[in-house]
Protein backbone atom coordinates (compact mmCIF):
# COMPACT_ATOMS: atom_id res chain seq x y z
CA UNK A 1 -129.50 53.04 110.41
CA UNK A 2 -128.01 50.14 108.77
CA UNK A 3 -130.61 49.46 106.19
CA UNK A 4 -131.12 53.29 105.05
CA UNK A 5 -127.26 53.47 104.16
CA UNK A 6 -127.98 49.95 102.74
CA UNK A 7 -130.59 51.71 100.59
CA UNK A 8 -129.09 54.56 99.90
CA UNK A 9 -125.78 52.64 98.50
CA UNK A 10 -128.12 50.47 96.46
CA UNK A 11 -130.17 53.44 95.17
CA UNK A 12 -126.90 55.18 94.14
CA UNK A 13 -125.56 51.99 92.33
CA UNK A 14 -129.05 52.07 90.39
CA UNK A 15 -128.10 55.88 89.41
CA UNK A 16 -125.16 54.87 88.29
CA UNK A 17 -125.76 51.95 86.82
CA UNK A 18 -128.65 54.21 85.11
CA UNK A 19 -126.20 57.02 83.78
CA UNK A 20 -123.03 54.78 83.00
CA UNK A 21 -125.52 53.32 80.44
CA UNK A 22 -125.27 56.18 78.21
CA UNK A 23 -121.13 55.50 78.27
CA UNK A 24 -121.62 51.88 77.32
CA UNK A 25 -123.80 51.98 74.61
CA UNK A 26 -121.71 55.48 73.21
CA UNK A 27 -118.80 52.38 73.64
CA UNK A 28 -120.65 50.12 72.18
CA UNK A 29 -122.35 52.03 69.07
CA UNK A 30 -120.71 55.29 68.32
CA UNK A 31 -117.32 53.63 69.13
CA UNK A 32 -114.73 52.21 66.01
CA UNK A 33 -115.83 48.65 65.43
CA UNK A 34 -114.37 46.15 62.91
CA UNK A 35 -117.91 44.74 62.14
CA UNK A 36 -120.30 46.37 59.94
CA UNK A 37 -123.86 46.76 60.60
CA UNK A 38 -126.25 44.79 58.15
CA UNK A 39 -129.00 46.50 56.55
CA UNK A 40 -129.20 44.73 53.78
CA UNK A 41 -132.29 42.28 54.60
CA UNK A 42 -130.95 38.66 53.87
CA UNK A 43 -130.49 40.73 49.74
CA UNK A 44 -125.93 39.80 49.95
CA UNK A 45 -127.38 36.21 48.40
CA UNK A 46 -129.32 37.80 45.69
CA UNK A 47 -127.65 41.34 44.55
CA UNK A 48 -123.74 42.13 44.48
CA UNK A 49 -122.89 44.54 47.46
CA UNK A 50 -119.02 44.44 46.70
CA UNK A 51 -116.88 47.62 46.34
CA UNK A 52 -115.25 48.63 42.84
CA UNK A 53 -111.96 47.21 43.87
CA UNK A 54 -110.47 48.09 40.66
CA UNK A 55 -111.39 51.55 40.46
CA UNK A 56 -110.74 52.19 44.21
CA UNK A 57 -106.96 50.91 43.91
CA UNK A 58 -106.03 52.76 40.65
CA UNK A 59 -102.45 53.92 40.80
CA UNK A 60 -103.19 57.65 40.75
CA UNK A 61 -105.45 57.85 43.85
CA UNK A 62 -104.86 60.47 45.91
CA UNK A 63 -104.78 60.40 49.78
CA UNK A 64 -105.85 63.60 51.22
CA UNK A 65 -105.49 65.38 54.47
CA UNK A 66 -106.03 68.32 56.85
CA UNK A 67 -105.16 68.70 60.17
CA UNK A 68 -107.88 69.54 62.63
CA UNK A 69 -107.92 68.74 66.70
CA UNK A 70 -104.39 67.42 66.67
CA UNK A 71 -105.62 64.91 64.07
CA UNK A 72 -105.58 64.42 60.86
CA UNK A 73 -109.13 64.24 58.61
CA UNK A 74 -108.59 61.80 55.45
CA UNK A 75 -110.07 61.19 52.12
CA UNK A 76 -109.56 59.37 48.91
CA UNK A 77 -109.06 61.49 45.85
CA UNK A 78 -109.50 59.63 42.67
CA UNK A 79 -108.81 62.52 39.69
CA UNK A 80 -110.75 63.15 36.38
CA UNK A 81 -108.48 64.66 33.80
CA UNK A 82 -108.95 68.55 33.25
CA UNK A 83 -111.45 68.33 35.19
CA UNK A 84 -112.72 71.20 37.94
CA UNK A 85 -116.10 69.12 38.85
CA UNK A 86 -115.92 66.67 42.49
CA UNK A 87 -117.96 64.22 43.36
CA UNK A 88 -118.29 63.87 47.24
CA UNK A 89 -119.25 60.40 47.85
CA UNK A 90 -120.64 60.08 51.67
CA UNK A 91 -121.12 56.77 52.97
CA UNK A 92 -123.67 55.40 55.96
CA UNK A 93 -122.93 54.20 59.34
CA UNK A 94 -120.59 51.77 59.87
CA UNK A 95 -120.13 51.37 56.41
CA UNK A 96 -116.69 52.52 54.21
CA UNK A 97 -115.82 55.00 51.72
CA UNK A 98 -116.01 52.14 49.28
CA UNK A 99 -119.05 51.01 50.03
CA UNK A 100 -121.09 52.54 47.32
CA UNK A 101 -117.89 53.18 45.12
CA UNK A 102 -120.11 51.22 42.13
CA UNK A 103 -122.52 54.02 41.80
CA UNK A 104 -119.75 56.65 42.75
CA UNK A 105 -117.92 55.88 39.78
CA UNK A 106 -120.98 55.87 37.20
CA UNK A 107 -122.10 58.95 38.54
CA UNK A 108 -118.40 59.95 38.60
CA UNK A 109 -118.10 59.35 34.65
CA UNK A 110 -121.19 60.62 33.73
CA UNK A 111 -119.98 63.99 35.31
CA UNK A 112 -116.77 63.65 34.36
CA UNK A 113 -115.39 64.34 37.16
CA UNK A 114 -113.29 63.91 40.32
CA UNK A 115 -114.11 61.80 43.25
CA UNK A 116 -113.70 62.46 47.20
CA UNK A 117 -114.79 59.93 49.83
CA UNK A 118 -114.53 61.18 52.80
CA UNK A 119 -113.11 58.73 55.81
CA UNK A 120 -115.47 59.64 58.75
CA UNK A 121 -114.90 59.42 62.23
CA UNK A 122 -115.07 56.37 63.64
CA UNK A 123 -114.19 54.52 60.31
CA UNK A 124 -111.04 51.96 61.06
CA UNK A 125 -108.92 54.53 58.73
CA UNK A 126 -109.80 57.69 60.64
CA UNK A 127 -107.62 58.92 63.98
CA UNK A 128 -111.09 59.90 65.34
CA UNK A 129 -112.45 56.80 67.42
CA UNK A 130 -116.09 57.85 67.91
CA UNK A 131 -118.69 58.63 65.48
CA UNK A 132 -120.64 61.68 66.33
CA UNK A 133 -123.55 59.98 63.44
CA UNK A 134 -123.71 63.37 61.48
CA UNK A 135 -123.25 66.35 63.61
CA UNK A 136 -119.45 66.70 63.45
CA UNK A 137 -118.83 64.90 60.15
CA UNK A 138 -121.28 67.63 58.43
CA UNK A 139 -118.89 70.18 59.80
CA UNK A 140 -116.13 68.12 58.54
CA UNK A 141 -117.59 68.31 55.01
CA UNK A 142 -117.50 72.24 54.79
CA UNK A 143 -114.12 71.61 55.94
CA UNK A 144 -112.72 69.37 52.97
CA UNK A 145 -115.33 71.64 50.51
CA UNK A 146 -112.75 74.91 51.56
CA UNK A 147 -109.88 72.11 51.31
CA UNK A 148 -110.80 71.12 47.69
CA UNK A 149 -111.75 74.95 47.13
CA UNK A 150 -107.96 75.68 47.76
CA UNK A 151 -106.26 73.44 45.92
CA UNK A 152 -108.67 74.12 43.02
CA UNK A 153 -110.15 77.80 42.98
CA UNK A 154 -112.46 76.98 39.96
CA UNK A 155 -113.74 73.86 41.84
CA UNK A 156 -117.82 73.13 41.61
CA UNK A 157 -119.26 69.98 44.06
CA UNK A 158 -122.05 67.12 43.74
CA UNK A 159 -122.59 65.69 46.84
CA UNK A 160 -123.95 62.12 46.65
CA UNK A 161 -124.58 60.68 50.80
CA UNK A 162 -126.37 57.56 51.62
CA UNK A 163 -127.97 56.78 55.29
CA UNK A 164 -126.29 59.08 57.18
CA UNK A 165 -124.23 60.19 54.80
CA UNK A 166 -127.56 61.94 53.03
CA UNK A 167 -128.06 63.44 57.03
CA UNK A 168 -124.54 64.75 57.22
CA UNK A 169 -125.23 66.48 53.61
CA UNK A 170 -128.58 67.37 54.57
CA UNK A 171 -127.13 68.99 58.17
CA UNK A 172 -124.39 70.83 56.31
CA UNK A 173 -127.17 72.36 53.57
CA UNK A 174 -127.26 76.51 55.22
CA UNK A 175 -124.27 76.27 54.72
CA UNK A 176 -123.19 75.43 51.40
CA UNK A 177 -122.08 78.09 49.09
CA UNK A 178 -122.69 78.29 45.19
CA UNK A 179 -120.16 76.27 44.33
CA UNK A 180 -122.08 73.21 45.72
CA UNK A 181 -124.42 72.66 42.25
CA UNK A 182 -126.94 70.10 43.73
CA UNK A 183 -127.27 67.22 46.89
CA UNK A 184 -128.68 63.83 46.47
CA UNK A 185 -129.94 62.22 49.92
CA UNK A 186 -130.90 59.12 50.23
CA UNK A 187 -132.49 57.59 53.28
CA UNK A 188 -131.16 60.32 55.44
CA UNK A 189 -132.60 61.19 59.23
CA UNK A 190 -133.63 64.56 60.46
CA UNK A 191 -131.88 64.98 63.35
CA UNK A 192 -129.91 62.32 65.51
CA UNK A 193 -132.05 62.47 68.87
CA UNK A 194 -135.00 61.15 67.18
CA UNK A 195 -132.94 58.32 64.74
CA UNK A 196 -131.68 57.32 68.32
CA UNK A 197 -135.03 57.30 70.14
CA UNK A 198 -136.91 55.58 67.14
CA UNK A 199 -134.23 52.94 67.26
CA UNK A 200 -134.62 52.63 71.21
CA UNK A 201 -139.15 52.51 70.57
CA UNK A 202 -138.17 49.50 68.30
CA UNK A 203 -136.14 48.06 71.10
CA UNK A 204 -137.80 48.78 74.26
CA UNK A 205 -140.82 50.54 73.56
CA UNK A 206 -142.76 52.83 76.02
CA UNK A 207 -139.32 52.76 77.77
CA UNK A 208 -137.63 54.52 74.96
CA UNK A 209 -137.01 57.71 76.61
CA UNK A 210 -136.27 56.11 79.77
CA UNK A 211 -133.00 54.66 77.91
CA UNK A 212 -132.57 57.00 75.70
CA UNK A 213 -131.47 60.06 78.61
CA UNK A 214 -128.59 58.89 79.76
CA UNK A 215 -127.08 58.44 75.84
CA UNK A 216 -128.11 62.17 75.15
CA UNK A 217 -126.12 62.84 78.29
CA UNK A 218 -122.92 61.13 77.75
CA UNK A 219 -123.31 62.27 74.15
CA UNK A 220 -123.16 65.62 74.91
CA UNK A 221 -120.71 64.91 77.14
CA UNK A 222 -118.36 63.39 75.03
CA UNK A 223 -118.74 65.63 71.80
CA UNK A 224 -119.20 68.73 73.23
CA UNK A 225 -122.66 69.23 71.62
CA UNK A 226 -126.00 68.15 71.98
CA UNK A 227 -127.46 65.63 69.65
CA UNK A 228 -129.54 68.24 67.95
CA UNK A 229 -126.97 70.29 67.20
CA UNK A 230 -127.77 69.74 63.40
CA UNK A 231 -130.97 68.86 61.93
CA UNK A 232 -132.49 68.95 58.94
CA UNK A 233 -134.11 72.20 59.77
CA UNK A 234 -130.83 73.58 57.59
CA UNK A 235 -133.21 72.76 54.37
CA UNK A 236 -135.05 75.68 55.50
CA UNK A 237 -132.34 78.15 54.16
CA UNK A 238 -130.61 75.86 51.67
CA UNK A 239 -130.32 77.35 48.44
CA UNK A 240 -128.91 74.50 46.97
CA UNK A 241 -131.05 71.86 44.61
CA UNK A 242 -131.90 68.78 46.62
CA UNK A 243 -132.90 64.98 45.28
CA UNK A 244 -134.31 63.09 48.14
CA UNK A 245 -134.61 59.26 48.08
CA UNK A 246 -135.61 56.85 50.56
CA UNK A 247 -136.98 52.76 50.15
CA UNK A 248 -140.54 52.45 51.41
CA UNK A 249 -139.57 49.25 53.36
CA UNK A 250 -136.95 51.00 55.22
CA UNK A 251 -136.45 49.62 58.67
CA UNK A 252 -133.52 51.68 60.35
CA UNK A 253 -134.72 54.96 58.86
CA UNK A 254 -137.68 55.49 59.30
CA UNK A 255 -139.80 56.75 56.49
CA UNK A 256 -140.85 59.36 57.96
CA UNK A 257 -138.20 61.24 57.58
CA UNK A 258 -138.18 61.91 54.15
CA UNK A 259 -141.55 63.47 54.40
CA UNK A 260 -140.33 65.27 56.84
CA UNK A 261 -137.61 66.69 54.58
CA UNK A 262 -140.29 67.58 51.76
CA UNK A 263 -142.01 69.63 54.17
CA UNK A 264 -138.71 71.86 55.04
CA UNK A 265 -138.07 71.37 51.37
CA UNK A 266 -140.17 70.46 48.55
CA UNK A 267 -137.31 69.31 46.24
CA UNK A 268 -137.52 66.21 43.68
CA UNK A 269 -138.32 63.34 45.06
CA UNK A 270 -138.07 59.20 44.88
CA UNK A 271 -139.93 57.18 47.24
CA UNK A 272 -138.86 53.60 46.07
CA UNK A 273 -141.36 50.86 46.42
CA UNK A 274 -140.38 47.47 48.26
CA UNK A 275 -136.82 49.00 48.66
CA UNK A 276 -135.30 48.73 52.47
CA UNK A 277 -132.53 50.73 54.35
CA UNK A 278 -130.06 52.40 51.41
CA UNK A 279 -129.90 49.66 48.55
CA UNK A 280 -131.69 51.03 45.84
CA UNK A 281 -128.30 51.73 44.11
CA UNK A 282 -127.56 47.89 43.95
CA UNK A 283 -131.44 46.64 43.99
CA UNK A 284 -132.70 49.11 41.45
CA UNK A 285 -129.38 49.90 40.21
CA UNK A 286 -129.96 50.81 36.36
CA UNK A 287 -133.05 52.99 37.32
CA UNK A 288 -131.05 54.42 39.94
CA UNK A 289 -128.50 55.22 38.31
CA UNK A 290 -130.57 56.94 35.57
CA UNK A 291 -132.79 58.90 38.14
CA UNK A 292 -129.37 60.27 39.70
CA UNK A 293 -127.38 60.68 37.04
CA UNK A 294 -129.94 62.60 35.44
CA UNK A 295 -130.63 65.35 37.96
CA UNK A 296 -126.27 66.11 38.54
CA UNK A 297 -126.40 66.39 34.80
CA UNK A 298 -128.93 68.97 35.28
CA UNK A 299 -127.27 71.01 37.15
CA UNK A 300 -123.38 70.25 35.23
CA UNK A 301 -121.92 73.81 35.10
């Protein structure tokens, strides 16, 4: 009798032990953390990857808000004169609103126009804690899009995301209205289940799905929806122009995916040769720039 409650405790602290991994590594991952992740392939010694400190501390920045949850979302407006045209700058995991601000504010002058970076969940300057990697901050997005649209009836929007900042754009796409003139995505993922389990196959391999259950659990759990709540199946409907762009030696996002979005979507396209996870606007930065630049412009109302 002894040994089959002996078992039976054991078996349950295996079960538990099994599901409390999907807290621990939502803790560990989706939670606020101080460090960045690296993507950047050993490239910091060769290539600048620092912010545009002076444009991102000009005077006449604004600091936006809206309440949602009993929190409040933030962003960084940083104004173009007389002008009704907003760049929305989204940045990747882990990363900052300034982490791309070099390329945010060529784009931004070639526009002419206003910038918004978006604080995500998760970020150290957000009230949100948790990251939901896409599927909330793409609702957020429409959000600060009617936000903008308020303040400035005659506003028109470029969205410019990165990592999963291109997925959060990309997941938000049925839903844009003609006011948003054109998306660039680069290295985005289709749909958060399989950017987790791909990251898990590197990991663990055949175990992948093994590990990967008990994070879809307590992910549901904690944000009330399940990971595939958004996918890039929104391409399907989207009426808006798309630029996709992804480095052909990218490691955390898997190539794949792009493909995957010219399939739902067979939009203008840059697959950049011997470029990894999102740093072709640093590594290739005057042909990026002139790629990018070049399709907004196309579509400047």
């Amino acid at each position: 009798m002894i040994w089959i409650l002996i078992v039976g405790l054991i078996l349950l602290g295996l079960v538990l032990l099994y599901f409390g991994f999907g807290y621990l590594f939502l803790a560990k991952f989706f939670k606020r953390s101080k460090k960045p992740i690296k993507f950047k392939d050993n490239l910091s010694a060769q290539y600048d990857f620092s912010p545009d400190l002076d444009w991102l501390t000009r005077p006449d920045i604004e600091e936006l808000t809206y309440p949602w949850r009993k929190k409040l979302q933030r962003a960084k407006l940083i104004p173009y004169p007389n002008s009704h045209r907003y760049l929305i700058g989204l940045h990747g995991f882990r990363g900052s609103y300034a982490a791309h601000s070099r390329i945010d504010h060529r784009l931004a002058d070639a526009l002419q126009a206003n910038v918004v970076l978006p604080i995500f969940r998760g970020d150290k300057e957000s009230d949100w804690a948790y990251t939901s990697l896409g599927n909330k901050e793409s609702e957020d997005l429409l959000r600060w899009i009617d936000v903008i649209k308020k303040k400035d009836p005659a506003a028109s929007f470029y969205v410019y995301g990165v990592s999963m900042g291109a997925s959060i754009a990309i997941f938000a796409s049925d839903h844009y209205g003609p006011e948003v003139k054109t998306v660039v995505a680069d290295s985005g993922f289709s749909n958060l289940e399989e950017q987790m389990h791909d990251l898990f196959k590197a990991k663990v391999g055949p175990f992948a799905s093994f590990f990967a259950l008990p994070v879809k659990l307590a992910y549901q759990s904690r944000f009330l929806i399940p990971m595939d709540q958004h996918t890039d199946s929104a391409l399907k409907s989207t009426k808006t122009p798309f630029f996709f762009i992804h480095g052909e030696k990218d490691t955390f996002v898997d190539p794949k995916n792009f493909h995957h979005h010219l399939e739902l979507d067979p939009s203008p396209s840059w697959f950049i040769k011997d470029c990894p996870h999102a740093v072709g606007d640093v590594v290739f930065k005057d042909e990026y720039y002139e790629k990018v630049s070049a399709f907004f412009l196309r579509y400047k109302d």
